[in-house]
N, C-alpha and C. Protein backbone atom coordinates (compact mmCIF):
# COMPACT_ATOMS: atom_id res chain seq x y z
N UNK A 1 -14.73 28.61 15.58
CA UNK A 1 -14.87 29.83 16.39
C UNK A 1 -13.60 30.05 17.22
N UNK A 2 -13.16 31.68 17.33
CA UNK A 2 -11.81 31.27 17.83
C UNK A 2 -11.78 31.85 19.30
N UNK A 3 -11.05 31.21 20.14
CA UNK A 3 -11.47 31.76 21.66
C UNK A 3 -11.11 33.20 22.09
N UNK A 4 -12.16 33.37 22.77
CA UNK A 4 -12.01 34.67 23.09
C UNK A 4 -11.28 34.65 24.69
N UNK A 5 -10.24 35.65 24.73
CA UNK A 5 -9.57 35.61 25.70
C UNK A 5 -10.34 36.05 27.01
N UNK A 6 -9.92 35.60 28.30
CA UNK A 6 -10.21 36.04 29.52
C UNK A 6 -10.78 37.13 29.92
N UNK A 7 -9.49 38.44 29.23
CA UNK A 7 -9.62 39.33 29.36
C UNK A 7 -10.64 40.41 28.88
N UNK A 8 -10.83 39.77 26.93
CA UNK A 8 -11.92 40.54 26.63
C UNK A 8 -13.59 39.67 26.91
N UNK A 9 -13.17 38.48 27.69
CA UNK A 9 -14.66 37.87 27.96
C UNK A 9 -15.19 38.62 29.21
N UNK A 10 -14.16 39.60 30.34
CA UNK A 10 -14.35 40.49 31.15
C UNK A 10 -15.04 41.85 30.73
N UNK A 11 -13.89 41.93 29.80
CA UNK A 11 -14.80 43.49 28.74
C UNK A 11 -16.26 43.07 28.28
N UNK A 12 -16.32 42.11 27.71
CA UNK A 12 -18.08 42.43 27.06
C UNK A 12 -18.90 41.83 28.43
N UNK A 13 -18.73 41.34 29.39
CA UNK A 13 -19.50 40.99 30.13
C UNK A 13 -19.63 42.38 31.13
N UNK A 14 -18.97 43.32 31.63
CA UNK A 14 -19.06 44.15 31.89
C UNK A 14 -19.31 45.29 31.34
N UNK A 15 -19.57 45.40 29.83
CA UNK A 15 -19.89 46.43 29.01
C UNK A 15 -21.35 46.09 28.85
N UNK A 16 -22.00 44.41 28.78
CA UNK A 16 -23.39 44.38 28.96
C UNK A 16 -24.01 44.78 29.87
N UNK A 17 -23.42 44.47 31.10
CA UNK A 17 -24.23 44.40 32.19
C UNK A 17 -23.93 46.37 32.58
N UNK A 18 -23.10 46.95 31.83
CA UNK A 18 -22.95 48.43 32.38
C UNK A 18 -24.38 49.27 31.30
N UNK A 19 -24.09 48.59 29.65
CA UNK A 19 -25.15 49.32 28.77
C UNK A 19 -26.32 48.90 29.07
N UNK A 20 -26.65 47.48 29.99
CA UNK A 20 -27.83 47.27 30.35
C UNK A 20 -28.43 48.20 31.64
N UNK A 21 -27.04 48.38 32.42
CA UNK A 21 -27.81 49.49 33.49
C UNK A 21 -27.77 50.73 33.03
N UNK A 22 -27.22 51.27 32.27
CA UNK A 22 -27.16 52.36 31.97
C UNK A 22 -29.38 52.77 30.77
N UNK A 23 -29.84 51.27 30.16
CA UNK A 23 -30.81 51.65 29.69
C UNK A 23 -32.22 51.97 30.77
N UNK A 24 -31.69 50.86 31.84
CA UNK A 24 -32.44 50.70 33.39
C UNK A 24 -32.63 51.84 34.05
N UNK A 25 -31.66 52.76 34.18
CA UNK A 25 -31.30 54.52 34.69
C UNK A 25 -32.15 55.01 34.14
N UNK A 26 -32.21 55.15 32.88
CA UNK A 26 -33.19 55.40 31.89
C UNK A 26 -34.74 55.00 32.07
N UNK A 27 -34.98 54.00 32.17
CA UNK A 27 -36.41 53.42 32.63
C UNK A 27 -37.15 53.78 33.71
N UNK A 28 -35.98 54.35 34.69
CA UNK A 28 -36.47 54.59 36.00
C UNK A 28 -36.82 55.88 35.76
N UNK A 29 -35.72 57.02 35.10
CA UNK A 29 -35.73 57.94 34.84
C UNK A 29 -37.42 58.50 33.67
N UNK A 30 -37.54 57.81 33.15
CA UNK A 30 -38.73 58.10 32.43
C UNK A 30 -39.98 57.57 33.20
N UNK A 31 -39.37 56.36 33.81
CA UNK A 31 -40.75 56.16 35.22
C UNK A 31 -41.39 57.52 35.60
N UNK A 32 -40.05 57.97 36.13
CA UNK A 32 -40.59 59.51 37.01
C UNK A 32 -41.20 60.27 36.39
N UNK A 33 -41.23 59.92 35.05
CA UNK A 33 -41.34 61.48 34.12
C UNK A 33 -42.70 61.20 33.82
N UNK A 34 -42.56 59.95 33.37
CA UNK A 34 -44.18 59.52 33.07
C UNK A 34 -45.21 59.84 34.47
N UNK A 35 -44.91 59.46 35.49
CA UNK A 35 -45.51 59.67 36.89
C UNK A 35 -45.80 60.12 37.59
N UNK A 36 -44.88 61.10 37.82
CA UNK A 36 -44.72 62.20 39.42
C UNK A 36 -44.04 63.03 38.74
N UNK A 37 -43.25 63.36 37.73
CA UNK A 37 -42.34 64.76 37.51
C UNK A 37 -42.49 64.90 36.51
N UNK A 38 -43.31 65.92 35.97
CA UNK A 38 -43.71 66.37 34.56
C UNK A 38 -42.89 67.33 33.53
N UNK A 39 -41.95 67.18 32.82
CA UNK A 39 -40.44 67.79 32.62
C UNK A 39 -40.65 67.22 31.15
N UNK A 40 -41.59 67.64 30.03
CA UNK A 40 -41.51 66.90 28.23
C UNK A 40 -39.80 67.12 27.67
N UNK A 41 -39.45 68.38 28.25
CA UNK A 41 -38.07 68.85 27.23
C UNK A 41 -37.21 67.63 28.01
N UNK A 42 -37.23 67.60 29.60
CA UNK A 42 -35.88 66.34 30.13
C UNK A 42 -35.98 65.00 29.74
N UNK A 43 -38.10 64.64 29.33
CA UNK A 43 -38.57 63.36 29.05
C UNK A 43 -37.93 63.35 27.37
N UNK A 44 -37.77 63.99 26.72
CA UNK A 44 -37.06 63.96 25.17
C UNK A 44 -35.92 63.69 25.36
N UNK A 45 -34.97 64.36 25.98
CA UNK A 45 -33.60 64.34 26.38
C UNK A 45 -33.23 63.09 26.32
N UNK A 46 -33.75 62.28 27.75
CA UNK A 46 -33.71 61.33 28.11
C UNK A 46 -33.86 60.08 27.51
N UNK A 47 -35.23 59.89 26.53
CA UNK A 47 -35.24 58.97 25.64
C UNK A 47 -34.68 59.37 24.41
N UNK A 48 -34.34 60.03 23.94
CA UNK A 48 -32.98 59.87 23.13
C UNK A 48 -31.57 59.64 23.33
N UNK A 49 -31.36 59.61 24.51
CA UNK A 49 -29.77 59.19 25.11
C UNK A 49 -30.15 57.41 25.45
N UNK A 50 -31.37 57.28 25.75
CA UNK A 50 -31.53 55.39 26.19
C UNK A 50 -31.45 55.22 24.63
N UNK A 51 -31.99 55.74 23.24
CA UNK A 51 -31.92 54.78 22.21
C UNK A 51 -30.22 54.12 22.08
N UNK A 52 -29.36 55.30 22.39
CA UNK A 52 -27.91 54.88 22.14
C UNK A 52 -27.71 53.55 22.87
N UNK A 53 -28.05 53.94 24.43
CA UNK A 53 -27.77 52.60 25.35
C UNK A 53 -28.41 51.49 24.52
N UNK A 54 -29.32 51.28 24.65
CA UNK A 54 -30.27 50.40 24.05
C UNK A 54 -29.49 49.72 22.63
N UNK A 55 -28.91 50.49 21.84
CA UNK A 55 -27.87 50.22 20.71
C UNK A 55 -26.58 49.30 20.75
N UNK A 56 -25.90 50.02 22.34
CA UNK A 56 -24.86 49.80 22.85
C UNK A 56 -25.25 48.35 23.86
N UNK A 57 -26.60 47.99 24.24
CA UNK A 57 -26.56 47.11 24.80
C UNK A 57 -26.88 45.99 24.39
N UNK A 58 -27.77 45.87 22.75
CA UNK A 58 -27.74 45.04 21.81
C UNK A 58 -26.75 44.44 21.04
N UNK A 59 -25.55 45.30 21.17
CA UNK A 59 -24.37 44.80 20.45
C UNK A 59 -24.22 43.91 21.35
N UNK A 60 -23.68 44.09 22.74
CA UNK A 60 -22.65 43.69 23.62
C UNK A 60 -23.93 42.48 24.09
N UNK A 61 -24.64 42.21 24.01
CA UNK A 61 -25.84 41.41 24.04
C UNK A 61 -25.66 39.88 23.03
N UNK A 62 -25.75 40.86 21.72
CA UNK A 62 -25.01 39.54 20.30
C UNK A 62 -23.65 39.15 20.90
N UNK A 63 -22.72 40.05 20.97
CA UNK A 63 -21.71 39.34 21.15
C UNK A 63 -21.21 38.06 22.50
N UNK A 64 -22.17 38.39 23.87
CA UNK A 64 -22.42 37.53 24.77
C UNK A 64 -22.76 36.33 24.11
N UNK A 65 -23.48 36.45 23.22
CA UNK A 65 -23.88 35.60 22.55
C UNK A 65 -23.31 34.27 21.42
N UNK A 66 -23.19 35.32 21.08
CA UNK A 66 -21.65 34.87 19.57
C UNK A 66 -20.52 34.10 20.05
N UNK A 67 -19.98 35.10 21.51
CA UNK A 67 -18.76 34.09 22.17
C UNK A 67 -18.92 33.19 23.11
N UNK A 68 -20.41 33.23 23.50
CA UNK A 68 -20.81 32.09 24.70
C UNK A 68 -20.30 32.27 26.13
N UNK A 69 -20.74 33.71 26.05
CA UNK A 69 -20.12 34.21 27.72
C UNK A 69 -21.40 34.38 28.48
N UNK A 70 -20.66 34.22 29.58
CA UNK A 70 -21.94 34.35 30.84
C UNK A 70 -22.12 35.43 30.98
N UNK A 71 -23.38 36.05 30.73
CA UNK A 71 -23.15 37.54 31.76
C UNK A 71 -22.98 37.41 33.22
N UNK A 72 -22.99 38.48 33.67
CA UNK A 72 -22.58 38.55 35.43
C UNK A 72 -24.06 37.73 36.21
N UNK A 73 -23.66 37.13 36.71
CA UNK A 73 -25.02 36.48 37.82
C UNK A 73 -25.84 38.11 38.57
N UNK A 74 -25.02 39.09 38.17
CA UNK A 74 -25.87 40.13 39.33
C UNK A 74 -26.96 41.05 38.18
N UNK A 75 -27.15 40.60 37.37
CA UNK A 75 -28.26 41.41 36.27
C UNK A 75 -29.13 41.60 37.32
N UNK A 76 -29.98 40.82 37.77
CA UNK A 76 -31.55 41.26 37.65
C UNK A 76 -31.02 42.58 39.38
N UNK A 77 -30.11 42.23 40.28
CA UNK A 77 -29.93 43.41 41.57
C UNK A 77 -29.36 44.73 40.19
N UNK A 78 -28.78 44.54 39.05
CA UNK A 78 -28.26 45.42 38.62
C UNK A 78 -29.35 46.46 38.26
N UNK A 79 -30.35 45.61 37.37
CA UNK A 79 -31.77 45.83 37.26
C UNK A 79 -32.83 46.81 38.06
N UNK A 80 -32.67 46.07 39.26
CA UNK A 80 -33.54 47.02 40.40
C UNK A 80 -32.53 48.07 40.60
N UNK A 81 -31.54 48.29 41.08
CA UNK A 81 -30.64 49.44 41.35
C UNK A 81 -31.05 50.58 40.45
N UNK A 82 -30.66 49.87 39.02
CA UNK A 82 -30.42 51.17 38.11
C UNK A 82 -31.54 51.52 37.78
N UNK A 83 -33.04 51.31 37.95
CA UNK A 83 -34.15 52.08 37.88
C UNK A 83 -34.74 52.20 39.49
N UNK A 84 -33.98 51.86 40.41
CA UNK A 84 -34.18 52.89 41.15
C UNK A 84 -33.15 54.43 41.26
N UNK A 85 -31.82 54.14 40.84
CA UNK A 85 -31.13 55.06 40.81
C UNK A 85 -31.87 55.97 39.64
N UNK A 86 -32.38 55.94 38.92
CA UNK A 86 -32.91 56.84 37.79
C UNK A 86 -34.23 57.60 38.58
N UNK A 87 -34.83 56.30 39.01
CA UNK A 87 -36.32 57.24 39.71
C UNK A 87 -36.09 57.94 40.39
N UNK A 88 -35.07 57.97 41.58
CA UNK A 88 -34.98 58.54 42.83
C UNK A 88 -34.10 59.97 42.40
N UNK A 89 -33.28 59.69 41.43
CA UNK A 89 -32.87 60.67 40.89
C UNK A 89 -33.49 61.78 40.18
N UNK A 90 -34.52 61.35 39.66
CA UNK A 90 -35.37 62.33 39.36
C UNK A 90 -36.69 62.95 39.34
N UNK A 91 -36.42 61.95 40.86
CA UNK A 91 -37.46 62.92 41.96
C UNK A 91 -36.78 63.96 42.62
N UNK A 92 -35.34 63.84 42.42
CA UNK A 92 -34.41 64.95 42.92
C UNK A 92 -34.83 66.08 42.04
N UNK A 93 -34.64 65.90 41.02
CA UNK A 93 -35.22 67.29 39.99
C UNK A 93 -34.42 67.20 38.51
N UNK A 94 -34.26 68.13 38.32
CA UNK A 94 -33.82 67.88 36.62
C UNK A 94 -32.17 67.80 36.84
N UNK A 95 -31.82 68.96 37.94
CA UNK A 95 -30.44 69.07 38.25
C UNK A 95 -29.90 67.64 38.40
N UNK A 96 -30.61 66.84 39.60
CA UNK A 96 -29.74 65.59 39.82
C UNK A 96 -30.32 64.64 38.98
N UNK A 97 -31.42 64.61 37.86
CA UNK A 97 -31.15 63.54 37.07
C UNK A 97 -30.11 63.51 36.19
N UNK A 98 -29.70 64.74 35.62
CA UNK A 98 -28.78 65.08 34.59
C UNK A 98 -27.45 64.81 35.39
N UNK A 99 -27.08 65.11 37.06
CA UNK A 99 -26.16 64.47 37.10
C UNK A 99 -25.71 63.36 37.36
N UNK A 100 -26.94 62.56 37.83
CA UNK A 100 -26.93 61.30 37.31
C UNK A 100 -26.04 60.60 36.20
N UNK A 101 -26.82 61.32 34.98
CA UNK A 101 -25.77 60.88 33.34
C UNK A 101 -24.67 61.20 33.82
N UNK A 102 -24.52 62.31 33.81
CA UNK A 102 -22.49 63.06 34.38
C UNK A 102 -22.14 61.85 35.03
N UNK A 103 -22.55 61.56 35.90
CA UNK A 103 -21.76 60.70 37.27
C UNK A 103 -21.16 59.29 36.34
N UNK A 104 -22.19 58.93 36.11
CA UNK A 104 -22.62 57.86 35.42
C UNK A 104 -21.40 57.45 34.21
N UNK A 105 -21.50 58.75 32.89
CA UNK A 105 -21.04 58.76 32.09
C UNK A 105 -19.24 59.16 32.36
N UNK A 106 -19.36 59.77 33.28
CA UNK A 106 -17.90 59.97 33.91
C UNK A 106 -16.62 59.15 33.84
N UNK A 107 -17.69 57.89 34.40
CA UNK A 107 -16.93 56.61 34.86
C UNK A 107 -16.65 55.65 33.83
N UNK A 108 -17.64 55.43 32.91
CA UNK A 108 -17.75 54.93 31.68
C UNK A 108 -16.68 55.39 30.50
N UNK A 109 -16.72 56.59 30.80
CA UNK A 109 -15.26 57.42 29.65
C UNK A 109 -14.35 56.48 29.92
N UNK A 110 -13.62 56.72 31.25
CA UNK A 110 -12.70 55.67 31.43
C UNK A 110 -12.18 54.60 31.41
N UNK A 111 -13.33 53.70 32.17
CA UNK A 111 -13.44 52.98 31.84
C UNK A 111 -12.80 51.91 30.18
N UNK A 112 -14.28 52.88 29.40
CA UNK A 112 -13.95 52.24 28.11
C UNK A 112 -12.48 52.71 27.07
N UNK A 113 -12.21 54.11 27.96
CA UNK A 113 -10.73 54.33 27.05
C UNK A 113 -9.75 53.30 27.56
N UNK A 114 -10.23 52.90 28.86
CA UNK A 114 -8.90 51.68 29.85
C UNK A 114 -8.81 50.13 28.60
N UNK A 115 -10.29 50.30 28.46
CA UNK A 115 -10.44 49.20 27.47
C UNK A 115 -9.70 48.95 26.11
N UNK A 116 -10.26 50.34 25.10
CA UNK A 116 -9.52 50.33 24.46
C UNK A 116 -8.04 50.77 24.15
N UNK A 117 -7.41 51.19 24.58
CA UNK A 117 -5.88 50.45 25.68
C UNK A 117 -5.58 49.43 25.61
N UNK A 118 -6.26 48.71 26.00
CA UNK A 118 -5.79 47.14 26.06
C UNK A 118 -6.14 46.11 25.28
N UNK A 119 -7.06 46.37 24.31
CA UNK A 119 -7.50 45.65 23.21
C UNK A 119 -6.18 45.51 22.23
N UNK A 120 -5.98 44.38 21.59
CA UNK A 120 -5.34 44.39 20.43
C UNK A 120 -6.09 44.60 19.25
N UNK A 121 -4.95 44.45 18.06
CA UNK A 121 -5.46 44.31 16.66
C UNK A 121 -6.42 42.61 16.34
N UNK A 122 -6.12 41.95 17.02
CA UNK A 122 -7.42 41.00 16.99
C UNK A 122 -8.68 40.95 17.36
N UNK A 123 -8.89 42.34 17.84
CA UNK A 123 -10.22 42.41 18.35
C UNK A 123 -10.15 43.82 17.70
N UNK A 124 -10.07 44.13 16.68
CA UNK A 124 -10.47 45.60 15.66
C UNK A 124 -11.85 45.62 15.69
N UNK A 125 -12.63 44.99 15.22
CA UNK A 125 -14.26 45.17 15.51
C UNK A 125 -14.98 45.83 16.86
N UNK A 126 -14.12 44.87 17.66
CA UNK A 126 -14.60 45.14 18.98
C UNK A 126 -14.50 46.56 19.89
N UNK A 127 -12.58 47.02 19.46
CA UNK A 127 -12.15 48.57 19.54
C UNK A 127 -13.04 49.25 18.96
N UNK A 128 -13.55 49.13 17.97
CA UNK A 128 -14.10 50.10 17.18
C UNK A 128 -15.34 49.98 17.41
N UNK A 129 -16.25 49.38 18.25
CA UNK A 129 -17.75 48.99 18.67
C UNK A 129 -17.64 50.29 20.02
N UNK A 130 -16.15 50.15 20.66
CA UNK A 130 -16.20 50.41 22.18
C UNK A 130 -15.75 52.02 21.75
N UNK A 131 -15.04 52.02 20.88
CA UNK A 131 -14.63 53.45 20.73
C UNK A 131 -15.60 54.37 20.28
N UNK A 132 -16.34 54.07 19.30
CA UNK A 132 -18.01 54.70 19.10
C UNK A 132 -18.81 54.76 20.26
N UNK A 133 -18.72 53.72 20.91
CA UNK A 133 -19.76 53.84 22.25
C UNK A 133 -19.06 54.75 22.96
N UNK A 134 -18.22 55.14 23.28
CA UNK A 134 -17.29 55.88 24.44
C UNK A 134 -17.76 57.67 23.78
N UNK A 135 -17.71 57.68 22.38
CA UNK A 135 -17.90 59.02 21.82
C UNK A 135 -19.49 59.55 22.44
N UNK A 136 -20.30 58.08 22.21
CA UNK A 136 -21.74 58.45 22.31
C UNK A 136 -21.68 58.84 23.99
N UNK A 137 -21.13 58.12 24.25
CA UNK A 137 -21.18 58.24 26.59
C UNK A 137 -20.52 59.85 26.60
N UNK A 138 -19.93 60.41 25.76
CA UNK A 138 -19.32 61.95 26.17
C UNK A 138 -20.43 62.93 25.71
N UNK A 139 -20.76 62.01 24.93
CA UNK A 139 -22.07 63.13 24.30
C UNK A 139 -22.88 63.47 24.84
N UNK A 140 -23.24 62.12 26.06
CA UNK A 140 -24.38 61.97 27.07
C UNK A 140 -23.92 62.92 28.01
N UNK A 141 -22.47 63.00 28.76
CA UNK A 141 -22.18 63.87 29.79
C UNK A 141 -22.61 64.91 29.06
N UNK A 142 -21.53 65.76 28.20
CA UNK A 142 -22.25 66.90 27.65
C UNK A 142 -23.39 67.63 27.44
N UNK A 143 -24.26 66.50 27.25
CA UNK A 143 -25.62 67.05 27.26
C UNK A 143 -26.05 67.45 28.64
N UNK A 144 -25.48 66.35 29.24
CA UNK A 144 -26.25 66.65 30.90
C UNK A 144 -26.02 67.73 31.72
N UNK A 145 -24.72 68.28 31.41
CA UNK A 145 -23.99 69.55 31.72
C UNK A 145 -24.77 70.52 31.18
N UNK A 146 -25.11 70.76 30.14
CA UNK A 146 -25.57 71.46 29.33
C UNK A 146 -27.43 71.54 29.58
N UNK A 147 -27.87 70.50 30.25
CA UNK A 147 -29.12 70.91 30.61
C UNK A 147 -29.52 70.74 32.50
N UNK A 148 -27.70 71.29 32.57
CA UNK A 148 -28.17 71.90 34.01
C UNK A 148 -26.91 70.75 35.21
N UNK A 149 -26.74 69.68 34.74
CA UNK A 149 -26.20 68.95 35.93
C UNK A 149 -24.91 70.12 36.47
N UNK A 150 -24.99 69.61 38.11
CA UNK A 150 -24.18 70.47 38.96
C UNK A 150 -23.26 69.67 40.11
N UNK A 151 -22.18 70.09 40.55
CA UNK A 151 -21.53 69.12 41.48
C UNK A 151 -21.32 69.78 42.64
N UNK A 152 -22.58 71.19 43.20
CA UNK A 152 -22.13 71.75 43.94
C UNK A 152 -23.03 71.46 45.39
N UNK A 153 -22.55 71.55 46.02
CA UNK A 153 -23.16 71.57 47.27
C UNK A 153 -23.39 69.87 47.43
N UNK A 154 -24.91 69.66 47.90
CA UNK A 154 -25.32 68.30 48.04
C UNK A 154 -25.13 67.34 46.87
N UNK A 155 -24.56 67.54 45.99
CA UNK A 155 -24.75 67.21 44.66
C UNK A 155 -23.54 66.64 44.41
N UNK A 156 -22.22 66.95 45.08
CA UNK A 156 -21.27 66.71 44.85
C UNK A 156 -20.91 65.30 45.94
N UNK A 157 -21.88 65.20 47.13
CA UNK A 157 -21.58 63.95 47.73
C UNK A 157 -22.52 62.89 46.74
N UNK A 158 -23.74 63.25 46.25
CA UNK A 158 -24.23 62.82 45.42
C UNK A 158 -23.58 62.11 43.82
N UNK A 159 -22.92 62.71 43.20
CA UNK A 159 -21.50 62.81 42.69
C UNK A 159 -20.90 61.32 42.84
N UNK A 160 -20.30 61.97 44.21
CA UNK A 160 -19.37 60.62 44.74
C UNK A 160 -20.05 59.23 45.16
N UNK A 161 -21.38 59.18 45.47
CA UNK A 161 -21.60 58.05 45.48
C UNK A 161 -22.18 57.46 44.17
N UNK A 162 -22.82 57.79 43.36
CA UNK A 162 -23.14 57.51 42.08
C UNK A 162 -21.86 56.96 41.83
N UNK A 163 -20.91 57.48 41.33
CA UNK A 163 -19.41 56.57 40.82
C UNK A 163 -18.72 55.89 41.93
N UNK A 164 -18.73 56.27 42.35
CA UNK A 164 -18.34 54.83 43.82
C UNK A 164 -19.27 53.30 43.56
N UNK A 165 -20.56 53.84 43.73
CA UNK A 165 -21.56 52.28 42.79
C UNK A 165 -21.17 52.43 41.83
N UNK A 166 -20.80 52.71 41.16
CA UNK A 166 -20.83 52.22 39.67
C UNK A 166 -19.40 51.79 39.14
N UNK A 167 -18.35 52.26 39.89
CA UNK A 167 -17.34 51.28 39.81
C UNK A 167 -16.87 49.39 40.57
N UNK A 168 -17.83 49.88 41.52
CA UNK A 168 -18.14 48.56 42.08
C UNK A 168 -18.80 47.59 41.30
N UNK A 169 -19.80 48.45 40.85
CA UNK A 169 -20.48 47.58 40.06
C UNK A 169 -19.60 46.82 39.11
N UNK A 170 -18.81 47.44 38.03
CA UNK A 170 -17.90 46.94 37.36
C UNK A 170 -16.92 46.01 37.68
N UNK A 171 -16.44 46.26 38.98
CA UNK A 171 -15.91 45.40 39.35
C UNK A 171 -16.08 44.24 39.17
N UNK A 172 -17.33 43.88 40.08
CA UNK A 172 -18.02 42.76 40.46
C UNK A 172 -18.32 42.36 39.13
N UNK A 173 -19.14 42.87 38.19
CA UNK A 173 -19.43 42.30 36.91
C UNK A 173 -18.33 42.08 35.76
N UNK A 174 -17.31 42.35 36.00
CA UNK A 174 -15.91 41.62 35.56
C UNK A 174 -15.98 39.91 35.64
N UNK A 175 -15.75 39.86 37.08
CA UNK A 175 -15.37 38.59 37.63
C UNK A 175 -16.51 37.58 37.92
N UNK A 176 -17.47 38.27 37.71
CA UNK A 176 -18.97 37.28 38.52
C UNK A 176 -19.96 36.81 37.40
């Protein structure tokens, strides 16, 4: 087995623990839907954008696996966060669950283009795992735009803290 460098043992440990919160957003988000906010067209939406996560978090899941990396010690706070960030979000309404995804998916574009950037040709599988996932995360903004997310008014401090956590988050799940 051949070692996997530092750098990309940072990438998949932070790409799990991001596709794992990103399915959690989701959980919370269909919490609500199932519960308190009755919305079938946003409840469709929604569980068809978690099958991708769910896809994206099984890979990066095997490969934790395959290379014998730790995930981040902060799963299970990542856990509670991101289905409360989904519930609370869409008890806000359809507007701020959808910008939720936006916020969310925003950060993730980058993110994963920063990634693949820095990947070499020894990790071709891996570019090409992250570069499909990155297409599917634009698809997700798009949609969310498209069924309403907004950055105006309250929405836009809303906005800023959604990606403010969620780059932290990354952070921390880099190194931890």
């Amino acid at each position: 087995m051949k070692k996997t460098s530092n750098k990309v043992e940072e990438f998949i440990r932070v790409d799990h623990a991001g596709e794992r919160g990103a399915v959690k957003i989701y959980e919370g988000q269909l919490l609500a839907l199932n519960t308190i906010v009755k919305n079938e067209n946003l409840k469709k939406t929604i569980e068809d954008m978690k099958e991708h996560e769910i896809e994206h978090c099984q890979f990066f899941e095997n490969e934790i696996k395959k290379r014998n990396i730790k995930p981040t010690k902060f799963l299970p706070l990542w856990d509670l966060m991101g289905i409360g960030l989904g519930f609370g979000s869409t008890l806000l309404g359809k507007k701020a669950a959808m910008l939720c995804t936006a916020s969310v998916e925003e950060v993730i574009d980058k993110h994963y283009l920063d990634q693949i950037n820095q990947l070499g040709p020894e990790e071709k599988e891996l570019k090409k795992k992250i570069t499909k996932f990155r297409q599917d995360e634009l698809d997700h903004k798009d949609i969310a735009y498209e069924e309403g997310a907004s950055k105006k008014g309250f929405y836009s401090i809303m906005d800023k803290i959604i990606k403010t956590g969620s780059k932290i988050a990354i952070r921390i799940s880099e190194k931890v």
